[in-house]
PDB file of N, CA and C in Angstrom:
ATOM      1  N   UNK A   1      29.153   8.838  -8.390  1.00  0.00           N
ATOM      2  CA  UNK A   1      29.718   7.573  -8.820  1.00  0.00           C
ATOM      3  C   UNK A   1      28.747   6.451  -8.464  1.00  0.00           C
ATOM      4  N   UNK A   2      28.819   5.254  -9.483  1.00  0.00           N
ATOM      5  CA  UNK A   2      28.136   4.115  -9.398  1.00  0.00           C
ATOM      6  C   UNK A   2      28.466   3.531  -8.389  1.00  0.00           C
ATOM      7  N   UNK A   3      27.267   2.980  -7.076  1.00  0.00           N
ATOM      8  CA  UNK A   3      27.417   2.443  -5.639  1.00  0.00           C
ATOM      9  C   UNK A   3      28.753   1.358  -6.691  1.00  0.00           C
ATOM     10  N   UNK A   4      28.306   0.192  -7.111  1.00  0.00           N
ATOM     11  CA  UNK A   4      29.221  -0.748  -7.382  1.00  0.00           C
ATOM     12  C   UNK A   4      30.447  -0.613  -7.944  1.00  0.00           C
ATOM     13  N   UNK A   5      30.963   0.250  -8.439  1.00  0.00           N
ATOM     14  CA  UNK A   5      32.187   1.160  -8.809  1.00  0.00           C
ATOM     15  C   UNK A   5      32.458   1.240  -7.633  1.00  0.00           C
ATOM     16  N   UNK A   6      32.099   2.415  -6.509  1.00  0.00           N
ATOM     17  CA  UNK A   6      32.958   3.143  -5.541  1.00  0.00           C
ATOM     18  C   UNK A   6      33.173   1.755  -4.887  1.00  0.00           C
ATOM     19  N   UNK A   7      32.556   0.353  -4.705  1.00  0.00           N
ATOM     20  CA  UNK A   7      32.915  -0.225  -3.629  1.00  0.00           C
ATOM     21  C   UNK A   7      34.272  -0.910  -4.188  1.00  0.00           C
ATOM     22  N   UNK A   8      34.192  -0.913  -5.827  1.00  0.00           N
ATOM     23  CA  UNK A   8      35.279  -1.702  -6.105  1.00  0.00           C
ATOM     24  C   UNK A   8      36.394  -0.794  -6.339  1.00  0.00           C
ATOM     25  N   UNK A   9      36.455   0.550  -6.584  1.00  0.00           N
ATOM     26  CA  UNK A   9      37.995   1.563  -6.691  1.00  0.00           C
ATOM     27  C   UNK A   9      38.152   1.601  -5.066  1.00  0.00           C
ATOM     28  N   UNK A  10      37.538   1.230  -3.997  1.00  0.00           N
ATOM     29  CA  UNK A  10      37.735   1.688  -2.882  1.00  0.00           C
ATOM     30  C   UNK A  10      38.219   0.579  -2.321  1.00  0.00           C
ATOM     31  N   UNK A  11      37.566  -1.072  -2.874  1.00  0.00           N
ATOM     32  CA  UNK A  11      38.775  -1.963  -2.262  1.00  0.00           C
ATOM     33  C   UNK A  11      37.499  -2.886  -1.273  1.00  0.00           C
ATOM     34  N   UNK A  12      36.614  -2.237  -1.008  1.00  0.00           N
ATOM     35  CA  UNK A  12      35.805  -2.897  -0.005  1.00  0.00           C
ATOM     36  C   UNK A  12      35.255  -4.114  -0.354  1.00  0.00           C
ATOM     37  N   UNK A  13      34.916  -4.469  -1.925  1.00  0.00           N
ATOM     38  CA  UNK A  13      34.501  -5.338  -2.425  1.00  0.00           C
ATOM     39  C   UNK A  13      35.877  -5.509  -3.947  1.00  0.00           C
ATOM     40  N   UNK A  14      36.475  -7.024  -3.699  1.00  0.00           N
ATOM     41  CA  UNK A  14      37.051  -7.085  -4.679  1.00  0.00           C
ATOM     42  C   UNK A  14      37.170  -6.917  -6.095  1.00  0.00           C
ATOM     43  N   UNK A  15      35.714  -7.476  -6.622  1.00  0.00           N
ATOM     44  CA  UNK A  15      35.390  -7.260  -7.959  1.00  0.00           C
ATOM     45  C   UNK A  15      33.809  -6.936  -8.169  1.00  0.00           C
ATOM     46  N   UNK A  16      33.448  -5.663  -9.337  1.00  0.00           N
ATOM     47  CA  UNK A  16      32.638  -5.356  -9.190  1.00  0.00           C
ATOM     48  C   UNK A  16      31.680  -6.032  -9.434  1.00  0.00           C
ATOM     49  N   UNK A  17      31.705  -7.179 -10.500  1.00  0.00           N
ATOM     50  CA  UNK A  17      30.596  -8.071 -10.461  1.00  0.00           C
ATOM     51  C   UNK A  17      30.134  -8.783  -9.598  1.00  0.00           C
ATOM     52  N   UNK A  18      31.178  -8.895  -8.443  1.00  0.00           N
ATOM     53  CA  UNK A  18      31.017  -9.106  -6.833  1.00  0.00           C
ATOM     54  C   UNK A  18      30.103  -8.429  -6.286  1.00  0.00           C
ATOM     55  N   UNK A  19      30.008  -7.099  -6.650  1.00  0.00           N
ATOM     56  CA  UNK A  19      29.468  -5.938  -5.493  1.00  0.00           C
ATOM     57  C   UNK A  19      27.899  -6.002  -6.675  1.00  0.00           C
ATOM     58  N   UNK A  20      27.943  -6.307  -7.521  1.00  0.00           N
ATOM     59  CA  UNK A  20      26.812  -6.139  -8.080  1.00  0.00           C
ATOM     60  C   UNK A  20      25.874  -7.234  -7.606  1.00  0.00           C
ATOM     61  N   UNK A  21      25.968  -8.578  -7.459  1.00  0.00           N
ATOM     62  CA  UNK A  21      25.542  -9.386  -7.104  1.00  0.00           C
ATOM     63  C   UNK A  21      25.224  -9.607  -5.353  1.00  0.00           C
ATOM     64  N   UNK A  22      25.797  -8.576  -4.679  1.00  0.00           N
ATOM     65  CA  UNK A  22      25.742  -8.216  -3.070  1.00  0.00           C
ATOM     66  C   UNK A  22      24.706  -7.343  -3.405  1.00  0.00           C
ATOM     67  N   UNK A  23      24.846  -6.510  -4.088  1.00  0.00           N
ATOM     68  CA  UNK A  23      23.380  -5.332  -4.604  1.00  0.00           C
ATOM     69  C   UNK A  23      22.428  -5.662  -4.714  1.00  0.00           C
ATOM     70  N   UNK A  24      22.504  -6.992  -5.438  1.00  0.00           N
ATOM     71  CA  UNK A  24      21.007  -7.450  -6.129  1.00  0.00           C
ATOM     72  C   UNK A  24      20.354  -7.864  -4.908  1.00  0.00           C
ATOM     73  N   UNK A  25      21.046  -8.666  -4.507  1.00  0.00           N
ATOM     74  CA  UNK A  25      20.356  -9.936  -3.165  1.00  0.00           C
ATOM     75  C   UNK A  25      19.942  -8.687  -1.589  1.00  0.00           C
ATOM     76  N   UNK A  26      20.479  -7.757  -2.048  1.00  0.00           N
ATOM     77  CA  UNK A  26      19.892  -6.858  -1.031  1.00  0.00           C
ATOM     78  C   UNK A  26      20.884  -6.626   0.285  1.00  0.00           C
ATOM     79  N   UNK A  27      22.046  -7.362   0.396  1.00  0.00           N
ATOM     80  CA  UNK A  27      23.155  -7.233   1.260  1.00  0.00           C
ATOM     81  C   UNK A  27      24.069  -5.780   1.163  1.00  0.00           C
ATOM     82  N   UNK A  28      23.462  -5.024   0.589  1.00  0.00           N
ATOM     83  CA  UNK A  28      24.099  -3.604   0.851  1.00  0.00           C
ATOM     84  C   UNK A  28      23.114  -2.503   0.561  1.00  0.00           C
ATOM     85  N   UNK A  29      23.472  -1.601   1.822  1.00  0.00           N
ATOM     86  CA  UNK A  29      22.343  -0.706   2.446  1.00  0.00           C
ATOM     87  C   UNK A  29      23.276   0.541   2.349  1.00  0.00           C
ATOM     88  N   UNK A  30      22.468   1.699   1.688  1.00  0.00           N
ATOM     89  CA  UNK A  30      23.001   3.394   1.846  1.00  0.00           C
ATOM     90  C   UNK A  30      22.140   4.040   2.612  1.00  0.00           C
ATOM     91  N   UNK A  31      22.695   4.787   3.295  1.00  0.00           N
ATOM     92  CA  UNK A  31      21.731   5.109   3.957  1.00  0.00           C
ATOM     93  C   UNK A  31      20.601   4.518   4.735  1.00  0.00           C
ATOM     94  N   UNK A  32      20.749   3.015   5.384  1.00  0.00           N
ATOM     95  CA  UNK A  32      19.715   2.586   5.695  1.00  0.00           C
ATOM     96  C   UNK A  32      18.832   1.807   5.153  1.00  0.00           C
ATOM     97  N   UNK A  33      18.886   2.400   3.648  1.00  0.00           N
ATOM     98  CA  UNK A  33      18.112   2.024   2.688  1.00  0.00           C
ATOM     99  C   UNK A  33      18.748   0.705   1.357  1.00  0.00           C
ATOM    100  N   UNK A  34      18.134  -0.721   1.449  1.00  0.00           N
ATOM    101  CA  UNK A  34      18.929  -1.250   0.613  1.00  0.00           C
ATOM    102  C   UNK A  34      19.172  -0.151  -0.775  1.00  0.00           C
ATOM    103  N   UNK A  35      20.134  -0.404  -1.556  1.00  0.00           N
ATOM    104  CA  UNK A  35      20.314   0.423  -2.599  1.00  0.00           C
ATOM    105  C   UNK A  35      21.206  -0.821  -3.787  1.00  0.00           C
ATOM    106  N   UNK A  36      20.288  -0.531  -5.092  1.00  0.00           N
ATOM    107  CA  UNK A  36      20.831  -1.228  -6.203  1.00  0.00           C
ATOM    108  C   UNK A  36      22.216  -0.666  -6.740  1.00  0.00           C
ATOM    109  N   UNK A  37      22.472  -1.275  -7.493  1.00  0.00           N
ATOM    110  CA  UNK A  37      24.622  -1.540  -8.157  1.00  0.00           C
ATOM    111  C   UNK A  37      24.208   0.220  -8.423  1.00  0.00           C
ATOM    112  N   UNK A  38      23.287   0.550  -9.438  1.00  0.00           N
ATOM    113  CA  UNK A  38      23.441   1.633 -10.164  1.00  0.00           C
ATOM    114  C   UNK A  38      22.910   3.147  -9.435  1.00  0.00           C
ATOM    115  N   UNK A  39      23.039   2.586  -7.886  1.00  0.00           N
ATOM    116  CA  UNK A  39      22.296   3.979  -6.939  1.00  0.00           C
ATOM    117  C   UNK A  39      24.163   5.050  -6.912  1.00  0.00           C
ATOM    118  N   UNK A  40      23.878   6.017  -7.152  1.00  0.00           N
ATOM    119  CA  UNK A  40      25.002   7.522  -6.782  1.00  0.00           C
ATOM    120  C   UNK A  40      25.295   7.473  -5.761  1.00  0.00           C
ATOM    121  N   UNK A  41      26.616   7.042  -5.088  1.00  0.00           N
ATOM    122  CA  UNK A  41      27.342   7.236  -4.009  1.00  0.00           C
ATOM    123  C   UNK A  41      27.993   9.043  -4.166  1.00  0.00           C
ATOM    124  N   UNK A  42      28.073   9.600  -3.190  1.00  0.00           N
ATOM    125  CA  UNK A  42      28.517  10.714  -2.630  1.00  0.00           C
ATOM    126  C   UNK A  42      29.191  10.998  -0.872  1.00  0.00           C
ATOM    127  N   UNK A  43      30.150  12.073  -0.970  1.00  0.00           N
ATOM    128  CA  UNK A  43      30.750  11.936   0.251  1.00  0.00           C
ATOM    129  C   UNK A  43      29.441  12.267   1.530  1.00  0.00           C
ATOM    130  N   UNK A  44      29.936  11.875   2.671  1.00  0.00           N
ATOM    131  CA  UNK A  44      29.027  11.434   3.500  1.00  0.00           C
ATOM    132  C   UNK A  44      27.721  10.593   3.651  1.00  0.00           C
ATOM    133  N   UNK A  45      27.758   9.435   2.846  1.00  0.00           N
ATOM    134  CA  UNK A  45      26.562   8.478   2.673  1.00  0.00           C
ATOM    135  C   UNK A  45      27.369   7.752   3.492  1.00  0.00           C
ATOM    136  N   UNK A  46      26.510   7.146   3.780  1.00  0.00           N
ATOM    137  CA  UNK A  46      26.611   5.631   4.937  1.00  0.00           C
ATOM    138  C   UNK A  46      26.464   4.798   4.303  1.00  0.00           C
ATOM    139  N   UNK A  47      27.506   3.403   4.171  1.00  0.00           N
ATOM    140  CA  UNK A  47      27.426   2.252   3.790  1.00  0.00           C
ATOM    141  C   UNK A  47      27.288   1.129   3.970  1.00  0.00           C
ATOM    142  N   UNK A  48      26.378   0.270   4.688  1.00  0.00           N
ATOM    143  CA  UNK A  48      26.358  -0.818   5.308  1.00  0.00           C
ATOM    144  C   UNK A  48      25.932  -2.038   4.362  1.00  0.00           C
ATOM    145  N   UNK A  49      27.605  -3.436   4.878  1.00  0.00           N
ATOM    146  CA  UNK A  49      27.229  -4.047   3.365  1.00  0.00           C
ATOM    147  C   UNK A  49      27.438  -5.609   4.647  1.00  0.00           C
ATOM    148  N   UNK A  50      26.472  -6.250   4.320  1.00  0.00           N
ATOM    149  CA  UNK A  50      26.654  -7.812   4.924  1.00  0.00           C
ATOM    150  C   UNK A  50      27.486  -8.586   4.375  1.00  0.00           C
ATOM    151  N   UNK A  51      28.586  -9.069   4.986  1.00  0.00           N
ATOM    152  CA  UNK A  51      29.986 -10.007   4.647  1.00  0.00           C
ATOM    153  C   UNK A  51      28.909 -11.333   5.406  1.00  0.00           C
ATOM    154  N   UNK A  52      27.845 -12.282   5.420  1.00  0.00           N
ATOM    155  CA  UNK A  52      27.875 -13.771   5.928  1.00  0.00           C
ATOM    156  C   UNK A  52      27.516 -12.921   7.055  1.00  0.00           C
ATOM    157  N   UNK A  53      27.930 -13.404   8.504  1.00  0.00           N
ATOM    158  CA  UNK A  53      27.346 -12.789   9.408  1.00  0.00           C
ATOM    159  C   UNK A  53      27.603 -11.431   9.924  1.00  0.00           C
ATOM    160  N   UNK A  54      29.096 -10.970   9.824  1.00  0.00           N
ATOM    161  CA  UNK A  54      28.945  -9.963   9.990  1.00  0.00           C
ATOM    162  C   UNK A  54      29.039  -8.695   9.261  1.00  0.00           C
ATOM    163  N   UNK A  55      28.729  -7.219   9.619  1.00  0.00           N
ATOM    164  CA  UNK A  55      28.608  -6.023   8.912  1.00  0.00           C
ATOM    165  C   UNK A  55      29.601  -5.447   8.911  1.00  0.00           C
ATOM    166  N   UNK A  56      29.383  -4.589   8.034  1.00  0.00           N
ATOM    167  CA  UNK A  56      30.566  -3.762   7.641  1.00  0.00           C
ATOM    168  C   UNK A  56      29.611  -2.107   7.565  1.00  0.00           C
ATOM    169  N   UNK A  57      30.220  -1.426   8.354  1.00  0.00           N
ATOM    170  CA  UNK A  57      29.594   0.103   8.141  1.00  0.00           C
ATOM    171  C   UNK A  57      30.510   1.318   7.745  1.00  0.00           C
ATOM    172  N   UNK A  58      30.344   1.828   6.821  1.00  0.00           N
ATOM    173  CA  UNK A  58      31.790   2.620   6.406  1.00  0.00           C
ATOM    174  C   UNK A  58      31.105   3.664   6.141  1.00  0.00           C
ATOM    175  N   UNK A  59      31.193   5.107   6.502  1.00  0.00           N
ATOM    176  CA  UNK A  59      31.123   6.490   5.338  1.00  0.00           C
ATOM    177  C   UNK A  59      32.645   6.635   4.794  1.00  0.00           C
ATOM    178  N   UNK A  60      31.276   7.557   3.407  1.00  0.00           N
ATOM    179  CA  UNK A  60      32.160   7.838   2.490  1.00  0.00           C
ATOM    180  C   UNK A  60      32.606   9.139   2.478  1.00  0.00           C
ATOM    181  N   UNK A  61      33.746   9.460   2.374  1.00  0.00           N
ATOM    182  CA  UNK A  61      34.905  10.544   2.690  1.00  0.00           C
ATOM    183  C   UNK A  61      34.873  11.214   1.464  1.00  0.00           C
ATOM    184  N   UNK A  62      35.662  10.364   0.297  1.00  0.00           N
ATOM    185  CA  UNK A  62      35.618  11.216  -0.966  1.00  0.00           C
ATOM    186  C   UNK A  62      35.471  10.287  -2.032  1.00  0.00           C
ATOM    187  N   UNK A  63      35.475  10.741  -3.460  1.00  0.00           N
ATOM    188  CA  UNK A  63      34.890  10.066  -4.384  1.00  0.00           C
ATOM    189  C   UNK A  63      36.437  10.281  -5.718  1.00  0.00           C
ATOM    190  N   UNK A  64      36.700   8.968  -6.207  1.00  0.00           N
ATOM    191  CA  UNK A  64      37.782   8.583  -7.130  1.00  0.00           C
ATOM    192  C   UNK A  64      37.552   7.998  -8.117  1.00  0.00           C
ATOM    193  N   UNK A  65      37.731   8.598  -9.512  1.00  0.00           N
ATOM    194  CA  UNK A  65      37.623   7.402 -10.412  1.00  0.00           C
ATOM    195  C   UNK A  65      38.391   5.645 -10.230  1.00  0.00           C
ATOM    196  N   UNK A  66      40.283   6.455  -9.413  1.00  0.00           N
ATOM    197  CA  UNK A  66      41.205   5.361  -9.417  1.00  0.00           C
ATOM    198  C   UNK A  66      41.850   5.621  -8.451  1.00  0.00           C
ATOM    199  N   UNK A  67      42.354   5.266  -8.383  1.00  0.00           N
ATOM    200  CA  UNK A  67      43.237   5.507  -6.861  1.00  0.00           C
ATOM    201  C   UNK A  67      44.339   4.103  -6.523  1.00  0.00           C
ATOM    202  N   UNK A  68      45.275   4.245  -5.527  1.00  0.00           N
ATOM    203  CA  UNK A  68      46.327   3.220  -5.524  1.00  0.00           C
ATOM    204  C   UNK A  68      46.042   2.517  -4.184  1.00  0.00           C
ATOM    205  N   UNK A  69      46.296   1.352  -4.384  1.00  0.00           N
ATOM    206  CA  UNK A  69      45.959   0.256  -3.395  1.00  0.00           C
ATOM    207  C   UNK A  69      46.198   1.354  -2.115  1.00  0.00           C
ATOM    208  N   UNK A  70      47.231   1.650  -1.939  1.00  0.00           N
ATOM    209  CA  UNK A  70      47.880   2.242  -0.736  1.00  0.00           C
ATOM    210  C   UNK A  70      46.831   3.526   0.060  1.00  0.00           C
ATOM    211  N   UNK A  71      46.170   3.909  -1.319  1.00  0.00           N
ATOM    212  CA  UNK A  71      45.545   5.755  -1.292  1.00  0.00           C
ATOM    213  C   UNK A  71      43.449   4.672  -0.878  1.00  0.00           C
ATOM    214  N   UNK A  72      43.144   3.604  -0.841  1.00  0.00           N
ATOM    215  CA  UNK A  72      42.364   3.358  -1.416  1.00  0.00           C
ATOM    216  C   UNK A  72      41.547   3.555   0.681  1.00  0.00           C
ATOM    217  N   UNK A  73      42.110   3.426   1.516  1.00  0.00           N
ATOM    218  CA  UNK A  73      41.557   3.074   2.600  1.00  0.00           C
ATOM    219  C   UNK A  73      41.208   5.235   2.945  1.00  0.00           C
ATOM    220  N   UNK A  74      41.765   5.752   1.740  1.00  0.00           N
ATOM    221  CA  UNK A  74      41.158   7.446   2.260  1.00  0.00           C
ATOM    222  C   UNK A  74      40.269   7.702   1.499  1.00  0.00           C
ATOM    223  N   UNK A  75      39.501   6.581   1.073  1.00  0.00           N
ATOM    224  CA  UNK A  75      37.899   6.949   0.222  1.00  0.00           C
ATOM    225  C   UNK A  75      37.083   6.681   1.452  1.00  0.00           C
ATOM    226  N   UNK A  76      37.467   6.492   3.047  1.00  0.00           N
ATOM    227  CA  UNK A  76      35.915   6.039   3.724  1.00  0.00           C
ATOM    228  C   UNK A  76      36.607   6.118   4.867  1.00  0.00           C
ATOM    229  N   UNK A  77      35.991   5.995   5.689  1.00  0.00           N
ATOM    230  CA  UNK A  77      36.327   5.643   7.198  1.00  0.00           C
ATOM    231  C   UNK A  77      35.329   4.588   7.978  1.00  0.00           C
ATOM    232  N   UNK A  78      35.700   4.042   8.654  1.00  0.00           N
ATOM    233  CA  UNK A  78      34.844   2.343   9.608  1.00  0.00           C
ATOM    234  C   UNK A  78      33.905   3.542  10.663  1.00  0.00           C
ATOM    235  N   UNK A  79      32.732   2.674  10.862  1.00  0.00           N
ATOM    236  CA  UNK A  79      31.926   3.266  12.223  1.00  0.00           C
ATOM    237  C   UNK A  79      31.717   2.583  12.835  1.00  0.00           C
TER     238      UNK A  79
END
């Protein structure tokens, strides 16, 4: 799945043209590695995305086209 997809079926980023524009500017890292909107998320990648000052570090658990607000916090877990 498209990095900017999973962040937006997963809830972490509200809207994906949101998460695309966090992509561009370089505020979200897979693996360490900044990674553009259109990089392949898979379970167990590491996600680290800059909110302003502080980070956010999440792996990824499993992968959803859709999922329900409620189901959306069992695509990842916090580190």
């Amino acid at each position: 799945m498209r990095l900017d997809k999973f962040l937006k079926v997963s809830r972490l980023i509200k809207r994906r043209t949101v998460a695309n524009e966090a992509c561009d500017a370089g505020r979200v890292l897979v693996n360490e590695k900044p990674a553009k909107a259109s990089a392949k998320v898979k379970p167990g990648d590491v996600i680290e995305i800059q909110f302003g000052s502080r980070n956010v570090k999440v792996e990824v658990l499993s992968i959803a086209e859709t999922v329900r607000k409620e189901e959306a916090e069992n695509l990842y877990r916090y580190l």
